[in-house]
PDB file of N, CA and C in Angstrom:
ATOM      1  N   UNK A   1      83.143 112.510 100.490  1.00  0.00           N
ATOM      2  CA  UNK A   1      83.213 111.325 101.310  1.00  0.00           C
ATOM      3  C   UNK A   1      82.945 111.722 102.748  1.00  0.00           C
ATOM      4  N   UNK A   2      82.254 111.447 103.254  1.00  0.00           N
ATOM      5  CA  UNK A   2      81.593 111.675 104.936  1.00  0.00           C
ATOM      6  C   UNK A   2      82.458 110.475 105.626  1.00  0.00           C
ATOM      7  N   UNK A   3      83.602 109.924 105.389  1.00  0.00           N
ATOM      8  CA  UNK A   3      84.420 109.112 105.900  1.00  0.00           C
ATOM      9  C   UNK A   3      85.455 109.982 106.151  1.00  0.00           C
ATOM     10  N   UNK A   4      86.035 109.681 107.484  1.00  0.00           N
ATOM     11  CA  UNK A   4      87.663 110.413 107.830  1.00  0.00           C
ATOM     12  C   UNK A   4      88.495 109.003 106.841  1.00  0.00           C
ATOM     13  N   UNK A   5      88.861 109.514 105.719  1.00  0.00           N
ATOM     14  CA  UNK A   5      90.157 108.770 104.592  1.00  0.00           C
ATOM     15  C   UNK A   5      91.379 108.589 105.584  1.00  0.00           C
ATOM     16  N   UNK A   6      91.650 109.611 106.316  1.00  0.00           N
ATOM     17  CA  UNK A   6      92.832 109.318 107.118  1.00  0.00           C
ATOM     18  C   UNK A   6      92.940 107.895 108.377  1.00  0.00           C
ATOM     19  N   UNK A   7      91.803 107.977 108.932  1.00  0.00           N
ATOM     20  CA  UNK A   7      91.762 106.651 109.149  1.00  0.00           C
ATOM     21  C   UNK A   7      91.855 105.422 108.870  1.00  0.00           C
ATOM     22  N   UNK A   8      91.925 105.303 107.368  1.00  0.00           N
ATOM     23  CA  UNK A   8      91.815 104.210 106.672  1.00  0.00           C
ATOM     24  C   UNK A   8      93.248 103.950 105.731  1.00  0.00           C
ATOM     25  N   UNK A   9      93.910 104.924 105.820  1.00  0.00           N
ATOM     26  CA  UNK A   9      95.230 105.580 105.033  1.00  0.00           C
ATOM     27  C   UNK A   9      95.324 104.340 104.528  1.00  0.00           C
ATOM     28  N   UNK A  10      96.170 103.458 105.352  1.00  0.00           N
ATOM     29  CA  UNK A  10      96.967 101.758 104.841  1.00  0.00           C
ATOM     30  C   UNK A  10      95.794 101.362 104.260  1.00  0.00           C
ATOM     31  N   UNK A  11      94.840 101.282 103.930  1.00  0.00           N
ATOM     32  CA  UNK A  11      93.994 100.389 103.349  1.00  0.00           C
ATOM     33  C   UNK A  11      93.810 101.176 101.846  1.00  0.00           C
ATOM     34  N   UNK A  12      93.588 102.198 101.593  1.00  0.00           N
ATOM     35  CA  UNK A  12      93.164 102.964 101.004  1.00  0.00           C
ATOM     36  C   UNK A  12      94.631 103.697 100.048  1.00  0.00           C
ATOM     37  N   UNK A  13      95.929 103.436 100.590  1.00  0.00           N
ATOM     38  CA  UNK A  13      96.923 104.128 100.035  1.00  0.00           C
ATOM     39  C   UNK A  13      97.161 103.563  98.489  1.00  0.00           C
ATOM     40  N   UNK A  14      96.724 102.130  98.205  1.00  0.00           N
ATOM     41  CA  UNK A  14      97.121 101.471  96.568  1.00  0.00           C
ATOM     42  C   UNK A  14      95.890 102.401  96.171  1.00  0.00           C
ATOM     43  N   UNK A  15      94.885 102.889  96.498  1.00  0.00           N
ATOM     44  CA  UNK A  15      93.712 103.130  95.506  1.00  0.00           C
ATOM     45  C   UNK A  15      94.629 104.769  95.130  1.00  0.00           C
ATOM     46  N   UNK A  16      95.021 105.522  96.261  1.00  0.00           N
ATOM     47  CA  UNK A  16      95.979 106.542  95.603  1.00  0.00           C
ATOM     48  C   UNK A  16      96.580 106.259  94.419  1.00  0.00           C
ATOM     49  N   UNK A  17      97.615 105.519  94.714  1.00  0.00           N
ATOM     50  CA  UNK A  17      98.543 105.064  93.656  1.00  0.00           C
ATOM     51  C   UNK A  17      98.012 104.898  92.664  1.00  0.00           C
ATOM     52  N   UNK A  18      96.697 104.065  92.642  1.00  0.00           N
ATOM     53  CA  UNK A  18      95.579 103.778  91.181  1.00  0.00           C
ATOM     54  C   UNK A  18      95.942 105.267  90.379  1.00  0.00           C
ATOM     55  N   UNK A  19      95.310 106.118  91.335  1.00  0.00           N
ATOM     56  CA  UNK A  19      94.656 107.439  90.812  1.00  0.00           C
ATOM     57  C   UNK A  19      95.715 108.582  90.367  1.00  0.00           C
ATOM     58  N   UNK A  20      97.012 108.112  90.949  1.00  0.00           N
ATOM     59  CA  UNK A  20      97.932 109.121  90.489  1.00  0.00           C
ATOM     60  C   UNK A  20      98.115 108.401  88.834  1.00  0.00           C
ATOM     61  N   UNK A  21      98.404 107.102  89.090  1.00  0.00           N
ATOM     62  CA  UNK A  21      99.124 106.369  87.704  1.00  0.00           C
ATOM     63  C   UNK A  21      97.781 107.007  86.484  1.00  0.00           C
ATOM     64  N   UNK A  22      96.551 107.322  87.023  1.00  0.00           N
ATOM     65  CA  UNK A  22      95.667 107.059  86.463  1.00  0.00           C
ATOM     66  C   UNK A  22      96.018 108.468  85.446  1.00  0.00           C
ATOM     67  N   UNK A  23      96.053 109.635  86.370  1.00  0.00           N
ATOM     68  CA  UNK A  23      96.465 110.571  86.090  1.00  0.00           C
ATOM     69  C   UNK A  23      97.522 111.402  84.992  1.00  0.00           C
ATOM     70  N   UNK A  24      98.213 110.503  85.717  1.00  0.00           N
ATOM     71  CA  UNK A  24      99.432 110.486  85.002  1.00  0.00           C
ATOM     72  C   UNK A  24      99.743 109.916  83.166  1.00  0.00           C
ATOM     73  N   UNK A  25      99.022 109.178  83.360  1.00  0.00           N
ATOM     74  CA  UNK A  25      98.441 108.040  81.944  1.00  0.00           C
ATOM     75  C   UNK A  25      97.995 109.353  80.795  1.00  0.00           C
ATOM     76  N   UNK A  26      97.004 109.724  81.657  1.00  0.00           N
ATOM     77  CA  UNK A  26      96.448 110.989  80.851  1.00  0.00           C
ATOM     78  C   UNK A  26      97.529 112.313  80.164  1.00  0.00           C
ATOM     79  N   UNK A  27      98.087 113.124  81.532  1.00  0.00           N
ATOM     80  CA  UNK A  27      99.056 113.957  81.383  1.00  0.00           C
ATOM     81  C   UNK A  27      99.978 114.107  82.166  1.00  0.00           C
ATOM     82  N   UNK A  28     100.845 114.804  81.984  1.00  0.00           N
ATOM     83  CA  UNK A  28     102.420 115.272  83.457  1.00  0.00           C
ATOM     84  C   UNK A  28     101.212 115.524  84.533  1.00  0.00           C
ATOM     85  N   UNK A  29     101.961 115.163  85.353  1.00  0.00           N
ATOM     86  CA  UNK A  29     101.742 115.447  86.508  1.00  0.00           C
ATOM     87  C   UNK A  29     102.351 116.096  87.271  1.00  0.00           C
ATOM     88  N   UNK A  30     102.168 117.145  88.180  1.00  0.00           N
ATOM     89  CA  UNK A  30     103.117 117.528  89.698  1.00  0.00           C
ATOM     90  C   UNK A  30     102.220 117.674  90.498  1.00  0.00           C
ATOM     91  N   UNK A  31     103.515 117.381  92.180  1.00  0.00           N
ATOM     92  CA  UNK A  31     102.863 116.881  93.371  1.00  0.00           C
ATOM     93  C   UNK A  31     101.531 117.941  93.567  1.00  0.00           C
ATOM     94  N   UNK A  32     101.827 119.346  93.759  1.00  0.00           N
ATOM     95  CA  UNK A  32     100.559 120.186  94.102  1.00  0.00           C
ATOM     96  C   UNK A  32      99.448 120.075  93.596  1.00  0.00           C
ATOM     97  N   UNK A  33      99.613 120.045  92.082  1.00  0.00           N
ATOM     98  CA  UNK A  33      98.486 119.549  91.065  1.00  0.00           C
ATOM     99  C   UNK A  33      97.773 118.501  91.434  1.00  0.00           C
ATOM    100  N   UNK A  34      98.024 117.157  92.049  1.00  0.00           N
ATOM    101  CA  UNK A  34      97.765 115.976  92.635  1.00  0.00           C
ATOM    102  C   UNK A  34      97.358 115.678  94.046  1.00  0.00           C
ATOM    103  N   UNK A  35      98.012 116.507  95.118  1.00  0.00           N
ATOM    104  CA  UNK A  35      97.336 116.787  96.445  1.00  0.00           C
ATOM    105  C   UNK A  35      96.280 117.327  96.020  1.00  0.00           C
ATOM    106  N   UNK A  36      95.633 118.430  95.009  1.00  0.00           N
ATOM    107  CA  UNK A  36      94.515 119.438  94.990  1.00  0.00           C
ATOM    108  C   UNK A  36      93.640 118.192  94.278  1.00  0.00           C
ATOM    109  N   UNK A  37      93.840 117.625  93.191  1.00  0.00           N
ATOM    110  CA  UNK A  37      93.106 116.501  92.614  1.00  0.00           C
ATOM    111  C   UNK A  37      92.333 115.501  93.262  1.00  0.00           C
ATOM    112  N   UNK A  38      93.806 115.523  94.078  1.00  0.00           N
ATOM    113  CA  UNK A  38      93.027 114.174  95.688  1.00  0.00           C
ATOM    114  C   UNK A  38      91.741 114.447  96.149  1.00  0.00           C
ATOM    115  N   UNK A  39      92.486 115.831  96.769  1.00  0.00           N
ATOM    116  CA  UNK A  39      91.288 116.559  98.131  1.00  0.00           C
ATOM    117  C   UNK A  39      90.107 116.262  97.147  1.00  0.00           C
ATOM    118  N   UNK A  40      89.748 116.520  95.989  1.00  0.00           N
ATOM    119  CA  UNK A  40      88.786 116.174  95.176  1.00  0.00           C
ATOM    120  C   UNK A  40      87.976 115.658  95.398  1.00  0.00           C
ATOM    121  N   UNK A  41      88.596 113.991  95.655  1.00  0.00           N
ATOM    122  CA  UNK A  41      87.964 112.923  95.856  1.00  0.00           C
ATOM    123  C   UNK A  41      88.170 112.878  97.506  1.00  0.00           C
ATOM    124  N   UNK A  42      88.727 113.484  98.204  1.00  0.00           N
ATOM    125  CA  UNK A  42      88.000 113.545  99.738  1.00  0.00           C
ATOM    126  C   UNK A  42      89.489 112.962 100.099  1.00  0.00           C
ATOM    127  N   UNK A  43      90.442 112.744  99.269  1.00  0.00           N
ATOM    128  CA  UNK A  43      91.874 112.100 100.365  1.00  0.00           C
ATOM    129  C   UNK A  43      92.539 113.791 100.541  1.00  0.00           C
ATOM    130  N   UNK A  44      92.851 113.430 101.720  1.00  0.00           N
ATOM    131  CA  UNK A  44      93.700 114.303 102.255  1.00  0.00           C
ATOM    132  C   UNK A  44      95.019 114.333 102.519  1.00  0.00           C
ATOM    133  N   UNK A  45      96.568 114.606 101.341  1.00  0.00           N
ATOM    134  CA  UNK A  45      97.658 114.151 101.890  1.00  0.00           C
ATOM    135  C   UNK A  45      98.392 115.237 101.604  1.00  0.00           C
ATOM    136  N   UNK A  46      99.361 115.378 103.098  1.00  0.00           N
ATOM    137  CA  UNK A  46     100.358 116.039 102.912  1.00  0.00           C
ATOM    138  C   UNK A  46     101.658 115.731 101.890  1.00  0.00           C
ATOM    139  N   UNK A  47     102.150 117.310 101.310  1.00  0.00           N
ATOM    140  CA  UNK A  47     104.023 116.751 100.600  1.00  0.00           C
ATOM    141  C   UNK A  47     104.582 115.309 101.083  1.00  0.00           C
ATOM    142  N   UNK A  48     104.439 115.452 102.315  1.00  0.00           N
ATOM    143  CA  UNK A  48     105.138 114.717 102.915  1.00  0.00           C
ATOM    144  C   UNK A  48     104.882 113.169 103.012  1.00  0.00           C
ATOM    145  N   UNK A  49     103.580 113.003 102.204  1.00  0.00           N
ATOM    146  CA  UNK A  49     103.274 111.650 101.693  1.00  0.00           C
ATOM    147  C   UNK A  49     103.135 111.418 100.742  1.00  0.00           C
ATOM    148  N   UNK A  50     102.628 112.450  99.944  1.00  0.00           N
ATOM    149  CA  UNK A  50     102.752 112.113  98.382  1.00  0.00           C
ATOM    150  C   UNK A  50     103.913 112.316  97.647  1.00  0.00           C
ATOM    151  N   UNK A  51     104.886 112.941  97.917  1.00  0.00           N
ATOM    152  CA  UNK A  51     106.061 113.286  97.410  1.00  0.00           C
ATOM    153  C   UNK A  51     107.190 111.340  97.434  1.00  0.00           C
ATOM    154  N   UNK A  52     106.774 111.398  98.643  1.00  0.00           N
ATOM    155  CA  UNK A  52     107.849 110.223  98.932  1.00  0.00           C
ATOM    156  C   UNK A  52     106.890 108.839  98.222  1.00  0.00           C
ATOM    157  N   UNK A  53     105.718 108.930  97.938  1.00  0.00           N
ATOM    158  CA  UNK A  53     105.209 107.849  97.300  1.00  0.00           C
ATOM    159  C   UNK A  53     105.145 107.989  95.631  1.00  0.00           C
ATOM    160  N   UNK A  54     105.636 109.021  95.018  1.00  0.00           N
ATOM    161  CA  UNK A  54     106.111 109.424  93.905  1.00  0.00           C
ATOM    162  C   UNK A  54     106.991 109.223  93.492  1.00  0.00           C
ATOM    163  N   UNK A  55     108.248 109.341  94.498  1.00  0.00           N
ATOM    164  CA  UNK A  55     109.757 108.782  94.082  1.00  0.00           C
ATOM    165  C   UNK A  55     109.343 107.171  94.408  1.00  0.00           C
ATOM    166  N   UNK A  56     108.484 106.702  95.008  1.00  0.00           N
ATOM    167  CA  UNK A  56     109.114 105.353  95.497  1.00  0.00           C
ATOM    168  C   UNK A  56     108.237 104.752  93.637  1.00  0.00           C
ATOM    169  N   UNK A  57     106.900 105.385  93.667  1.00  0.00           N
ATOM    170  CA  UNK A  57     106.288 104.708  91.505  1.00  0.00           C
ATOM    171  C   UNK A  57     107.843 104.834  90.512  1.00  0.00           C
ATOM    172  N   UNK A  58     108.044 106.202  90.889  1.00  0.00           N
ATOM    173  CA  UNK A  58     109.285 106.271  89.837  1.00  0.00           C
ATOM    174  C   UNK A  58     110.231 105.358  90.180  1.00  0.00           C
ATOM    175  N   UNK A  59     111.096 105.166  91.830  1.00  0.00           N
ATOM    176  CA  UNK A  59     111.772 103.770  91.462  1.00  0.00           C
ATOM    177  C   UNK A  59     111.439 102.760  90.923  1.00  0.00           C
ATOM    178  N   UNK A  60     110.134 102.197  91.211  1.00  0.00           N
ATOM    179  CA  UNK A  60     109.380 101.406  90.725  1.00  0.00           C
ATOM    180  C   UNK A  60     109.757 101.304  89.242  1.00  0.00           C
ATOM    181  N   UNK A  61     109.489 101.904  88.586  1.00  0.00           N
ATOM    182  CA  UNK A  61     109.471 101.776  86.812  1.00  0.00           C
ATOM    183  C   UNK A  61     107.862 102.232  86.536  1.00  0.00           C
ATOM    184  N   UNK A  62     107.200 102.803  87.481  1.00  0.00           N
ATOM    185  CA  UNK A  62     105.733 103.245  86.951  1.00  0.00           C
ATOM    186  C   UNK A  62     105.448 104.694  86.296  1.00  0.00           C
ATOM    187  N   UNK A  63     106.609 105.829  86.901  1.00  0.00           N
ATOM    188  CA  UNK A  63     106.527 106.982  86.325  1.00  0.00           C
ATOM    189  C   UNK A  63     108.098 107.376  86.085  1.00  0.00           C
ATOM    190  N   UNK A  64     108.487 108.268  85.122  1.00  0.00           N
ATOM    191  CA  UNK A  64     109.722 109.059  84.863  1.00  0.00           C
ATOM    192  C   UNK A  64     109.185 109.962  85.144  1.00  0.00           C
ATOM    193  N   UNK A  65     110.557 111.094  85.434  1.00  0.00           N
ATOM    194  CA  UNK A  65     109.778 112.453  86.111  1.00  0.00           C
ATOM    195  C   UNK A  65     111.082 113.494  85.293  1.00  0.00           C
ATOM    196  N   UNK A  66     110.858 114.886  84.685  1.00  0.00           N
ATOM    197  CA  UNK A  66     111.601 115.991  84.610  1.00  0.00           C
ATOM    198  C   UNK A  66     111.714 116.878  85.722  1.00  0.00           C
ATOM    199  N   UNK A  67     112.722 117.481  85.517  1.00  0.00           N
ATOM    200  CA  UNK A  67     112.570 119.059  85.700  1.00  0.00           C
ATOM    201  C   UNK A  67     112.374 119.951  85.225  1.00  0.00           C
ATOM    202  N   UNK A  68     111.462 121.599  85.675  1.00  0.00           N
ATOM    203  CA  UNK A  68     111.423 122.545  84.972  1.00  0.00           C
ATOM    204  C   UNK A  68     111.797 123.826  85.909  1.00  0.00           C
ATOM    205  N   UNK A  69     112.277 124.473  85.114  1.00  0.00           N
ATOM    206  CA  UNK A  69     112.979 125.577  86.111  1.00  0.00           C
ATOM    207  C   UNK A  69     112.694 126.853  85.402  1.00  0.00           C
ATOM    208  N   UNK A  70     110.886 127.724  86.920  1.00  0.00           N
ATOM    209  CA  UNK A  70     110.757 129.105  86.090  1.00  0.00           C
ATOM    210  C   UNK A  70     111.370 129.589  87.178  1.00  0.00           C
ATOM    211  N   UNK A  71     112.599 130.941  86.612  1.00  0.00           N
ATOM    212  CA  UNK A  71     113.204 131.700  88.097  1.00  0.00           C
ATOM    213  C   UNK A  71     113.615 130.354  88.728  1.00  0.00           C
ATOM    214  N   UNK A  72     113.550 131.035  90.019  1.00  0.00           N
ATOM    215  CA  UNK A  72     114.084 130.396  90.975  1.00  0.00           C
ATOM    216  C   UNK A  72     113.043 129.152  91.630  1.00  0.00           C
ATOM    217  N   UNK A  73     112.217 129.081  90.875  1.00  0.00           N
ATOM    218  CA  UNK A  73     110.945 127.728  91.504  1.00  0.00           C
ATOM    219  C   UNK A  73     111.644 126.363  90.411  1.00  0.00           C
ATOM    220  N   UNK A  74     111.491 125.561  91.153  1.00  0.00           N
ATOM    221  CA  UNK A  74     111.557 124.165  90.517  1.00  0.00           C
ATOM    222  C   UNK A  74     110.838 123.007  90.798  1.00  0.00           C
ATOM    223  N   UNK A  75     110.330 122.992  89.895  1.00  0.00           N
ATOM    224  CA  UNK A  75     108.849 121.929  89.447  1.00  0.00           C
ATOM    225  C   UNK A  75     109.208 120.576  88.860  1.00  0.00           C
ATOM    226  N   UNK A  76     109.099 119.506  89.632  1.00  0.00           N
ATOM    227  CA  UNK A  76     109.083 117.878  88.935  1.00  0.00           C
ATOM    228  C   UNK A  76     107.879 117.320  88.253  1.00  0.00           C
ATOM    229  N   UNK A  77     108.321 117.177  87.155  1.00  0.00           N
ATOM    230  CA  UNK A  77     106.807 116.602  86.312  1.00  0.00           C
ATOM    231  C   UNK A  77     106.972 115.178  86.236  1.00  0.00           C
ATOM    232  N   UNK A  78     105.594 114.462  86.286  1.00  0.00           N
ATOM    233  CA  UNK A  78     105.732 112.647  86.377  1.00  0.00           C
ATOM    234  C   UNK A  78     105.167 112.631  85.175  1.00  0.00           C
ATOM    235  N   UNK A  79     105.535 111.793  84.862  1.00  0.00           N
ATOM    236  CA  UNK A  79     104.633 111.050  83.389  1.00  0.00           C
ATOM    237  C   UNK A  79     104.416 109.364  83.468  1.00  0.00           C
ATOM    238  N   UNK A  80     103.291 108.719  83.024  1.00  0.00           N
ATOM    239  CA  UNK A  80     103.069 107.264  83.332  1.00  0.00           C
ATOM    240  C   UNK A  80     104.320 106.359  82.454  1.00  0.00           C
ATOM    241  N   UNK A  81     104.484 105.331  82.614  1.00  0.00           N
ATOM    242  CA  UNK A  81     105.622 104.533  81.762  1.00  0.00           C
ATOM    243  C   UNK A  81     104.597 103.698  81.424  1.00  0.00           C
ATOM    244  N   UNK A  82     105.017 102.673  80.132  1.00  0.00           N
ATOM    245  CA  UNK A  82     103.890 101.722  79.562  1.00  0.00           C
ATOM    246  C   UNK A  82     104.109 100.572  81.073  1.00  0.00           C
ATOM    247  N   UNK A  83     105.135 100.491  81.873  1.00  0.00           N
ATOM    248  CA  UNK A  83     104.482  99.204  83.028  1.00  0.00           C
ATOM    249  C   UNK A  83     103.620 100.213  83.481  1.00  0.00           C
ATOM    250  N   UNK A  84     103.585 101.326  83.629  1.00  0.00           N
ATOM    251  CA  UNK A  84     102.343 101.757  84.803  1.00  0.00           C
ATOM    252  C   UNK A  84     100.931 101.526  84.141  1.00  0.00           C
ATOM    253  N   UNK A  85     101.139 101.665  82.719  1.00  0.00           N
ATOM    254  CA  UNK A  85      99.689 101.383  81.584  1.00  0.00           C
ATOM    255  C   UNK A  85      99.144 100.140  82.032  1.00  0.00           C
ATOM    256  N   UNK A  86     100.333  99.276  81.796  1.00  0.00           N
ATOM    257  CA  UNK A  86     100.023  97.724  81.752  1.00  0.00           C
ATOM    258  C   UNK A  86      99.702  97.396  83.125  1.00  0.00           C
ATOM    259  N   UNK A  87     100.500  97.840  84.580  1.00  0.00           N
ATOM    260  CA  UNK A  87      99.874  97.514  85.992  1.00  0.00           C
ATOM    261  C   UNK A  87      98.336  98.344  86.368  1.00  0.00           C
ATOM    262  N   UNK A  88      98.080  99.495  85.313  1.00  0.00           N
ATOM    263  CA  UNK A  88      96.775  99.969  86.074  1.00  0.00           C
ATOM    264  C   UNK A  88      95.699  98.885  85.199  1.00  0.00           C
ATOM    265  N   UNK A  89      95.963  98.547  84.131  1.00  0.00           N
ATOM    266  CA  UNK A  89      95.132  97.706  83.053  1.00  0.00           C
ATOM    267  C   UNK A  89      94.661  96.829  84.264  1.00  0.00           C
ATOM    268  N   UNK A  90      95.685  96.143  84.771  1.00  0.00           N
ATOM    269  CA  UNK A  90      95.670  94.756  85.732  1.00  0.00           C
ATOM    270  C   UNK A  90      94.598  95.043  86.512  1.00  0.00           C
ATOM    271  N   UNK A  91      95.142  96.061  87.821  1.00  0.00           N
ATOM    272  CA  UNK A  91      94.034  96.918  88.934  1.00  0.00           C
ATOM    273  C   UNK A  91      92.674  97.019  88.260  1.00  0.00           C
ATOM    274  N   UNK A  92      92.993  97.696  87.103  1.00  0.00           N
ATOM    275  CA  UNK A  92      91.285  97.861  86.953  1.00  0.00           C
ATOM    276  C   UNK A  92      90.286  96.328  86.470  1.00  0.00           C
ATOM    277  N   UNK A  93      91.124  95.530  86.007  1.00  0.00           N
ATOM    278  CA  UNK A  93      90.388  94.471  86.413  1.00  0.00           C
ATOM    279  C   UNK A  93      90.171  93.382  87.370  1.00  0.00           C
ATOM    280  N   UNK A  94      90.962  93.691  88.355  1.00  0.00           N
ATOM    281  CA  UNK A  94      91.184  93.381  89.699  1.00  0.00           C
ATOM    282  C   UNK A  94      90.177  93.756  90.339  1.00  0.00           C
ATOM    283  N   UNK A  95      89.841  95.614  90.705  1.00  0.00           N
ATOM    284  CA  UNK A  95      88.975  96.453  90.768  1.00  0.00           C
ATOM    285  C   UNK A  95      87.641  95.843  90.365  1.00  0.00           C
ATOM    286  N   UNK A  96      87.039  95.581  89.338  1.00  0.00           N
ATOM    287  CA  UNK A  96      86.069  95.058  88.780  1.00  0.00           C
ATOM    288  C   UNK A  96      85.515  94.292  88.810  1.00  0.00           C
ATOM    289  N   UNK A  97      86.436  92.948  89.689  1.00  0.00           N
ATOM    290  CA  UNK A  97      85.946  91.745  90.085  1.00  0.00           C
ATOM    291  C   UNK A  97      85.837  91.756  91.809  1.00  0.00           C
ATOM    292  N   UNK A  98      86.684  92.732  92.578  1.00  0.00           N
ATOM    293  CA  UNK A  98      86.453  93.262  93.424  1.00  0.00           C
ATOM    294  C   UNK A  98      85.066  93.763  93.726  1.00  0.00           C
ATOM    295  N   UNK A  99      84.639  94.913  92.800  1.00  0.00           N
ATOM    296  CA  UNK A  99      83.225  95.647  93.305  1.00  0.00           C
ATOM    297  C   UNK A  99      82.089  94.899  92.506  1.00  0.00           C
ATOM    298  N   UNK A 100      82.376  93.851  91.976  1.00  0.00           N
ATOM    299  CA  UNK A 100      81.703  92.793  91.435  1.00  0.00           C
ATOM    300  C   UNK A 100      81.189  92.014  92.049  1.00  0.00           C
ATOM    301  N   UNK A 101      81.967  91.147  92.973  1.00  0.00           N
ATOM    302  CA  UNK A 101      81.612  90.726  94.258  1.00  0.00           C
ATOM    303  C   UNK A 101      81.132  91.421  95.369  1.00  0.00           C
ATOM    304  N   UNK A 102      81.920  92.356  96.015  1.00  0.00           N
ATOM    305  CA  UNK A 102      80.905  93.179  96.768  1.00  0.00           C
ATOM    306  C   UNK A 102      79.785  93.598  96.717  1.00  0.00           C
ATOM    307  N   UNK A 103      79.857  94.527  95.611  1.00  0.00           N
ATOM    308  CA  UNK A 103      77.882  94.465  95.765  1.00  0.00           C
ATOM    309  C   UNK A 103      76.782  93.414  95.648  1.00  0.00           C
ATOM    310  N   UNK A 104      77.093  92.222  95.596  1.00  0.00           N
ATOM    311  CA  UNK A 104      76.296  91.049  95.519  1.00  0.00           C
ATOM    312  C   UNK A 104      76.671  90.327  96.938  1.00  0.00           C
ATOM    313  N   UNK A 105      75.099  89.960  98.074  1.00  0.00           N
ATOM    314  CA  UNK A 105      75.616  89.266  98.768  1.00  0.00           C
ATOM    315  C   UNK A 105      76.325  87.661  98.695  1.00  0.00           C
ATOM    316  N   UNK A 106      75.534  86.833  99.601  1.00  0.00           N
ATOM    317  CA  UNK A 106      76.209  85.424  99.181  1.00  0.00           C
ATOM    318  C   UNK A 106      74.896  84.975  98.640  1.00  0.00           C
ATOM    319  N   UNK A 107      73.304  85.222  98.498  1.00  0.00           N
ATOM    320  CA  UNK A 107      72.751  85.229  98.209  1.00  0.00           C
ATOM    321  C   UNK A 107      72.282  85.430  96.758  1.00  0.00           C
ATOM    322  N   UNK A 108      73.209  86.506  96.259  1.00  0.00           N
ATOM    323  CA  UNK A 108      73.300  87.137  95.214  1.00  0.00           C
ATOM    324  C   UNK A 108      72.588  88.105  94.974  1.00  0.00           C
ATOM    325  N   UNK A 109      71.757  88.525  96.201  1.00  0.00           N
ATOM    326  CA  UNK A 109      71.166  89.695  96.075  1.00  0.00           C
ATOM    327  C   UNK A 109      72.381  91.422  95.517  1.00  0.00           C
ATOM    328  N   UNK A 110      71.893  92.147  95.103  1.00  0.00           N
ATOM    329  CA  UNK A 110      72.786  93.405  95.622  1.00  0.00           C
ATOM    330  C   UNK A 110      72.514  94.360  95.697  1.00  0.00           C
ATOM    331  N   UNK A 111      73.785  94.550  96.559  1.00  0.00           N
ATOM    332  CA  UNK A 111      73.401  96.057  97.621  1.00  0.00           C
ATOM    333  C   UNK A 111      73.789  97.296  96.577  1.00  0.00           C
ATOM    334  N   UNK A 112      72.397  98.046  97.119  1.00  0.00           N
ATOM    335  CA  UNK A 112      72.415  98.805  96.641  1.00  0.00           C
ATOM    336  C   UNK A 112      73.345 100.258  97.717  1.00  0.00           C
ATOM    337  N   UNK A 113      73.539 101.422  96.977  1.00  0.00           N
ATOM    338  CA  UNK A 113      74.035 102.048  97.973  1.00  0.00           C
ATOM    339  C   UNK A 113      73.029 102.934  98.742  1.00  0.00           C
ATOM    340  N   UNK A 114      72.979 103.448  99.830  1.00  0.00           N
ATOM    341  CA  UNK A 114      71.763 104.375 100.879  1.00  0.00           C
ATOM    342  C   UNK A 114      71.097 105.464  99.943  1.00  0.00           C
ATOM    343  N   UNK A 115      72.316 106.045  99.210  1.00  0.00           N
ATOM    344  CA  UNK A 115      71.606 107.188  98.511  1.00  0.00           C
ATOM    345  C   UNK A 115      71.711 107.004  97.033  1.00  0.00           C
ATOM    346  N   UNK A 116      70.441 107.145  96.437  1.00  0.00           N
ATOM    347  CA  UNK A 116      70.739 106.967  95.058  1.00  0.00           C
ATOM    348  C   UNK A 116      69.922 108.452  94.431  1.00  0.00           C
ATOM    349  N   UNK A 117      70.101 108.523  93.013  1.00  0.00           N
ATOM    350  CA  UNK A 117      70.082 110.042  92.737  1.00  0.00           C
ATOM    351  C   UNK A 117      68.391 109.805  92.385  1.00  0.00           C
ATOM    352  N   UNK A 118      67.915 108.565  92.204  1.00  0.00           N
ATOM    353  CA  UNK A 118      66.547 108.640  91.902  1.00  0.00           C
ATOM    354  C   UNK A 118      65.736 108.848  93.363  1.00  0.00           C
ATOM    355  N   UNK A 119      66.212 108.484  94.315  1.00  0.00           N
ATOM    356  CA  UNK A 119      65.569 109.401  95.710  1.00  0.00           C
ATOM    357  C   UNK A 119      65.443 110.566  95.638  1.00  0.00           C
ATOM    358  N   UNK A 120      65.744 111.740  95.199  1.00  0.00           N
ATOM    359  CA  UNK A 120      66.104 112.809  95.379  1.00  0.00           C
ATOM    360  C   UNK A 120      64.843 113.709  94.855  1.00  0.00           C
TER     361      UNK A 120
END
């Protein structure tokens, strides 16, 4: 992404949430595993934001989380709950009617994006 994400944080923080639940759906999750996943996709977040937006899904009812204890390290694992199944179901068709509309003007033309792989 050639966008600073941090600028956009509040706008952009539910599409996190998408992507952790998304994650999570799949397999356990922990926070480090998930900051490195992010950077992936170009978000950049500290412990200190993803941690506290982890406990706030799990209050939620979107993830349960364990503990595992190797030595002296201790690791919280998330796992998705069926509301987090059933709220990402929602998003992604939310999502869909979202970038559904967007790429079509009022015209109904649509936009295409600047770079496409058949330029290349």
């Amino acid at each position: 992404m050639g966008v600073n994400t941090m600028e956009h944080h509040d706008l952009l923080a539910g599409l996190v949430r998408l992507h952790v639940l998304h994650h999570a759906i799949e397999h356990e999750i922990y926070g480090q595993w998930m900051i490195d996943e992010l950077a992936e996709h170009g978000y950049r977040l500290s412990p200190g934001t993803l941690y506290p937006m982890l406990h706030s899904l799990e209050r939620k009812g979107y993830l349960t989380s364990r503990e595992e204890y190797q030595g002296s390290t201790r690791r919280r694992f998330y796992r998705a709950t069926d509301f987090a199944r059933q709220g990402l179901a929602v998003a992604k068709g939310q999502l869909l009617e979202l970038t559904g509309e967007a790429m079509h003007d009022k015209t109904g033309s649509v936009h295409k994006p600047a770079f496409q792989e058949s330029d290349q």
